[in-house]
Protein backbone atom coordinates (compact mmCIF):
# COMPACT_ATOMS: atom_id res chain seq x y z
CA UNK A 1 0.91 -70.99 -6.65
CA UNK A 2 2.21 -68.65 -4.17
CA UNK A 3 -0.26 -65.78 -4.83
CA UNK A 4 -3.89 -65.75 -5.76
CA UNK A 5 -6.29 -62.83 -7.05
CA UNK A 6 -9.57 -62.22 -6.77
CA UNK A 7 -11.84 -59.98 -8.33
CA UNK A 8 -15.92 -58.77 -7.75
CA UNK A 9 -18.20 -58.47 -10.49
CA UNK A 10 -21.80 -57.09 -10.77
CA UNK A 11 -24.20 -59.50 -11.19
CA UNK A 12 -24.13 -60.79 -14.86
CA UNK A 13 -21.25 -58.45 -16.00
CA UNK A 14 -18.05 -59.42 -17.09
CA UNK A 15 -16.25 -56.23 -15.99
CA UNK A 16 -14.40 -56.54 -13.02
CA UNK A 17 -15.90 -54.09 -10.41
CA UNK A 18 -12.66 -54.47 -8.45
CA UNK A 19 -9.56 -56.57 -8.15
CA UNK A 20 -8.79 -57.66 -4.78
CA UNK A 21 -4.91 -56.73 -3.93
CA UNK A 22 -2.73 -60.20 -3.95
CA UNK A 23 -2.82 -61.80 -0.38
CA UNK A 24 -0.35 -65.16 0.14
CA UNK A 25 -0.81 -68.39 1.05
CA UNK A 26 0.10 -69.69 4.13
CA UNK A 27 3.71 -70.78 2.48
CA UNK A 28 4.11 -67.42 0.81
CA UNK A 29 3.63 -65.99 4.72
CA UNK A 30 6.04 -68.33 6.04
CA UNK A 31 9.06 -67.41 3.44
CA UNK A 32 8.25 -63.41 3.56
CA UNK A 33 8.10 -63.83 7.47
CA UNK A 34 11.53 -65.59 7.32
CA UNK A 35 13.10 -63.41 4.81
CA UNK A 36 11.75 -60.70 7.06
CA UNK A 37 13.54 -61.91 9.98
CA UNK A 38 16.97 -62.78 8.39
CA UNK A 39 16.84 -59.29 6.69
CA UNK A 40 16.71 -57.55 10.60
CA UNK A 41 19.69 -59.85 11.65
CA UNK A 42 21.64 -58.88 9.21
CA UNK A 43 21.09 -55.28 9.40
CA UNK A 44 21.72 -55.49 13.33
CA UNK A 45 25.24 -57.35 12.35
CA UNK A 46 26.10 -54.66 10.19
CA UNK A 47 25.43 -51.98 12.03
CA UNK A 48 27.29 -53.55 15.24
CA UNK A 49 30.19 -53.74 12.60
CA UNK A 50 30.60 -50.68 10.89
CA UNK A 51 28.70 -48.00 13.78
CA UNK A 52 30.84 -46.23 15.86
CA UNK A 53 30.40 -47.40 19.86
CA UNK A 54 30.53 -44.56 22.50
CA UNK A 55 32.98 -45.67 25.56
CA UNK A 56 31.88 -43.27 28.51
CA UNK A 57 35.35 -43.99 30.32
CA UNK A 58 38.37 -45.25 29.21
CA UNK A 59 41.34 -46.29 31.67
CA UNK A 60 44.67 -45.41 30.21
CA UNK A 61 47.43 -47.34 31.88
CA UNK A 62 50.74 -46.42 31.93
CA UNK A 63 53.32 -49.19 31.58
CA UNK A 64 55.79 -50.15 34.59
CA UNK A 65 56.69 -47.37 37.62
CA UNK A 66 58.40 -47.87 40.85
CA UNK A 67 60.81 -50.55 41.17
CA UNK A 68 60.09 -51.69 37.39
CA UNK A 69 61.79 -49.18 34.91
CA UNK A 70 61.04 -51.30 32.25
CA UNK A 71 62.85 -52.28 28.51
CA UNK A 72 64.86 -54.48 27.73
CA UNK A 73 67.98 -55.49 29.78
CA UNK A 74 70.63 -53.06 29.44
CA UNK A 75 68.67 -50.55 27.93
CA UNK A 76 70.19 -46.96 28.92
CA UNK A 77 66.55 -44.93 28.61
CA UNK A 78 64.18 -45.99 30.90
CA UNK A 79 60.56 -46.78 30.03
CA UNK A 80 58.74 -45.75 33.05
CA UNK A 81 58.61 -42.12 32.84
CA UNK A 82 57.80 -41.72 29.44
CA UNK A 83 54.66 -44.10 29.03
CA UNK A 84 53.82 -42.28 32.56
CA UNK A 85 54.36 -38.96 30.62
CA UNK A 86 52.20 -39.96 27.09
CA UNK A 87 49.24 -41.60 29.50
CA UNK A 88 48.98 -38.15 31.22
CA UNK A 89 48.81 -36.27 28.02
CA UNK A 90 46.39 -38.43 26.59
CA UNK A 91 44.49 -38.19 29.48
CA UNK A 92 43.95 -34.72 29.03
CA UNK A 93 43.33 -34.88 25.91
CA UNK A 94 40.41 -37.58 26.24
CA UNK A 95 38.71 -35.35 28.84
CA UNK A 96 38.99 -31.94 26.54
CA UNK A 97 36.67 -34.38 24.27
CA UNK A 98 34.49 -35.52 26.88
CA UNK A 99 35.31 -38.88 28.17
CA UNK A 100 35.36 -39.76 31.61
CA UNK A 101 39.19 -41.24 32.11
CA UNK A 102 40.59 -43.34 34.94
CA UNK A 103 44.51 -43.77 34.81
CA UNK A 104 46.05 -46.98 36.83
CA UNK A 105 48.63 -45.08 37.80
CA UNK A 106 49.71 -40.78 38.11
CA UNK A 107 52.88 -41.03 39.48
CA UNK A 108 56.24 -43.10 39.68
CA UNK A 109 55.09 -45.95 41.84
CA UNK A 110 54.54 -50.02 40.87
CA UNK A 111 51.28 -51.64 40.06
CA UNK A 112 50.40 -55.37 39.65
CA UNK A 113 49.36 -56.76 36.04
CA UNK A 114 46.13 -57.71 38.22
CA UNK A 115 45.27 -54.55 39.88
CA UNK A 116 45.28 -52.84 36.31
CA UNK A 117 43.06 -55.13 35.04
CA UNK A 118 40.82 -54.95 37.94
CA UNK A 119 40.49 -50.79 37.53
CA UNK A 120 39.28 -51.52 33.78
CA UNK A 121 37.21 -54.72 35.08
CA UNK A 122 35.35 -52.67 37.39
CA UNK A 123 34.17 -49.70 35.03
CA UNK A 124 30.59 -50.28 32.84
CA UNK A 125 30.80 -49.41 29.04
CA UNK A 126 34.59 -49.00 29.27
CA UNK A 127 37.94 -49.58 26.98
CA UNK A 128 41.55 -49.95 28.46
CA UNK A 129 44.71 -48.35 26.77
CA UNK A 130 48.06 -49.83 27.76
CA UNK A 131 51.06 -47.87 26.87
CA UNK A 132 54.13 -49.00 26.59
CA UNK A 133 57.60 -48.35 24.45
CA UNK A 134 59.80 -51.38 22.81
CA UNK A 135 62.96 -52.47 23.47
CA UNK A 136 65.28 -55.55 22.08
CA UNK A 137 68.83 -56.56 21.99
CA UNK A 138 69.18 -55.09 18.25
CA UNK A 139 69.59 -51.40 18.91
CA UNK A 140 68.33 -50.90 15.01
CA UNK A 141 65.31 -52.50 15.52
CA UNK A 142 62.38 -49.51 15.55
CA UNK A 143 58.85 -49.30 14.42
CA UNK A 144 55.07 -48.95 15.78
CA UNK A 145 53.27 -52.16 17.51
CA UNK A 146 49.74 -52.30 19.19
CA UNK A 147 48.25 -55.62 20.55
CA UNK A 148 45.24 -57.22 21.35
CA UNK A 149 43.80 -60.38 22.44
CA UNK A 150 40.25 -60.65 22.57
CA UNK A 151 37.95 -59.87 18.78
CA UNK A 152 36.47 -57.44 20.29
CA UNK A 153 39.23 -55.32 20.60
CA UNK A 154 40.64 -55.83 17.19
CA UNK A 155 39.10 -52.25 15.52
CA UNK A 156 40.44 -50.27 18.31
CA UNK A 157 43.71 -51.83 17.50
CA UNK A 158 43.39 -51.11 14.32
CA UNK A 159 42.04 -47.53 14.49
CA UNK A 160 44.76 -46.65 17.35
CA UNK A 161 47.94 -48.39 15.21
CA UNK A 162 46.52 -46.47 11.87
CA UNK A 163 47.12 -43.21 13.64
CA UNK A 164 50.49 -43.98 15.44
CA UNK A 165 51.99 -44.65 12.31
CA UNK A 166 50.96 -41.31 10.67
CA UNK A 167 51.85 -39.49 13.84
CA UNK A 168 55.67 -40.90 13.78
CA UNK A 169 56.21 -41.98 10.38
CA UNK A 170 57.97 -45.27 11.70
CA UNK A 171 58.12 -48.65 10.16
CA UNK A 172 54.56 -51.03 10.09
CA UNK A 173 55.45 -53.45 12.72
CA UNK A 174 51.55 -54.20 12.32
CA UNK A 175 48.92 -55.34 14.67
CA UNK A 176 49.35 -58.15 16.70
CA UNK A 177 47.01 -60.66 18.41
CA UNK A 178 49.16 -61.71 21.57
CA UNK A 179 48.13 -62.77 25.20
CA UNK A 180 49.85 -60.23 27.23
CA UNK A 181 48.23 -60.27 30.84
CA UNK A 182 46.29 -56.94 30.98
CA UNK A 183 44.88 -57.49 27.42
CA UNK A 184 44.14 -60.78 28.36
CA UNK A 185 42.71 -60.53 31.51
CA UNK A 186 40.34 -57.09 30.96
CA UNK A 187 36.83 -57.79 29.98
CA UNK A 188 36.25 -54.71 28.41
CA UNK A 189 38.03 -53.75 25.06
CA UNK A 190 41.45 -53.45 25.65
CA UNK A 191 44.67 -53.01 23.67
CA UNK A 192 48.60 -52.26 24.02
CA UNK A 193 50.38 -50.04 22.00
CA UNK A 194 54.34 -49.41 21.75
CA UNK A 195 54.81 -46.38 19.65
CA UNK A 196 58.55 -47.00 19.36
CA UNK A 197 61.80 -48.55 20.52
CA UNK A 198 63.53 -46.79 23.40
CA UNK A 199 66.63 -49.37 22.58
CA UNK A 200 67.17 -48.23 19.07
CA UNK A 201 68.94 -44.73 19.77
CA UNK A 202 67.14 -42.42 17.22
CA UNK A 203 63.64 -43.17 18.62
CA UNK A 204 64.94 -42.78 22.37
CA UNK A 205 65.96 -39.74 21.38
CA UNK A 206 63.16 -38.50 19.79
CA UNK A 207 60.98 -39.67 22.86
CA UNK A 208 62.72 -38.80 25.65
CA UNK A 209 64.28 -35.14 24.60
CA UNK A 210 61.30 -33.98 22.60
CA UNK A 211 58.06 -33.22 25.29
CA UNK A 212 56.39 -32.75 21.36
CA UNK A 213 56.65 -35.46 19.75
CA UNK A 214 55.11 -37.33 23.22
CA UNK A 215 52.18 -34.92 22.55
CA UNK A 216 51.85 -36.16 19.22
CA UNK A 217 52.09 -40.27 20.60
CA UNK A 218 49.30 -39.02 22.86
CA UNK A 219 46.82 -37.54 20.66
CA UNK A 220 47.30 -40.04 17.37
CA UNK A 221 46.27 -42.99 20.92
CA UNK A 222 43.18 -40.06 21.36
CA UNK A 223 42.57 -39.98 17.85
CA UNK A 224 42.29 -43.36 17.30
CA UNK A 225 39.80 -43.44 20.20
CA UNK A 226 37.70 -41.08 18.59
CA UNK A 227 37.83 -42.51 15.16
CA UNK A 228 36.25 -46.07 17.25
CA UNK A 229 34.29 -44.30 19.80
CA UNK A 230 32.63 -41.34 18.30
């Protein structure tokens, strides 16, 4: 028996004066101290899961520059000046809302895989944003992509990709888990989005002759932030 109660009587009266409140057993400690415990872990879990995190900066790296146009080979639209272009917008648009922002690169010059990583490496309670635009052979292929490597990163993937796709109404090319260098090798949260193929010629259009439509790329990446990180 788990429980036991006790009760206080006058002397030689059979009406309880009081009833003691039920007090358990050493056992009955042990399992409410245990259920106790397991309840608080899984409260924390579920809180790390579903609560919003607040990133203080986040480092928004723009794809190629310099010497490294980027796309695929033989692709007439360059990629360099147009990730370089949405990473500056979105920039601005993540300070207007308060974050502190760190870009790898603001201008047309090159960058090594390992110096971006290093910028995002070095920065406490941070997230890195990789922008890029697609490109392959087939000039019809098209659609949104965003990457990731490490778990942790998976919900800003997920949050950032949900937004793209509203923003540009292009095909689900879906999340992917991939081992691309600066995902791969930046500790904090960090993901790689391709809003687009610059080889298929309705979306190069569309990004390189409309200065809009890059404003809406940029904040759907900001929303997405905000929908993780806020």
């Amino acid at each position: 028996m788990l429980f036991k109660y006790f009760e206080q009587r006058l002397p030689g009266s059979k009406i309880p004066l009081a009833i003691r409140p039920p007090f358990p057993n050493p056992l009955a400690r042990l399992a409410m101290k245990k259920s106790g415990f397991l309840l608080i872990q899984f409260l924390a879990v579920l809180l790390l899961a579903v609560a919003p995190v607040r990133a203080v900066t986040v480092v928004v790296d723009a794809g190629h520059g310099g010497h490294d146009r980027g796309g695929a080979p033989g692709q007439r639209v360059p990629e360099k000046p147009y990730t370089l272009d949405v990473a500056l917008r979105l920039a601005s648009t993540l300070r207007e809302n308060g974050f502190r922002v760190l870009l790898t690169r603001d201008g047309d010059y090159f960058v090594g895989l390992r110096e971006r990583c290093e910028v995002a490496n070095a920065q406490p309670n941070a997230i890195f944003v990789s922008v890029h635009f697609n490109g392959a052979p087939r000039t019809g292929a098209d659609g949104v992509e965003t990457y990731y490597y490490w778990p942790q990163s998976a919900a800003l993937a997920q949050a950032v990709h949900r937004r793209l796709l509203a923003a540009t109404g292009l095909e689900d090319r879906h999340v992917r888990q991939r081992g691309f260098f600066v995902i791969r090798r930046s500790r904090p949260p960090a993901i790689l989005v391709e809003p687009g193929f610059l080889s298929n010629p309705e979306d190069a259009a569309r990004v390189s002759g409309s200065p809009a439509y890059r404003q809406r790329i940029a904040d759907a990446i900001a929303r997405g932030i905000m929908d993780r990180y806020r």
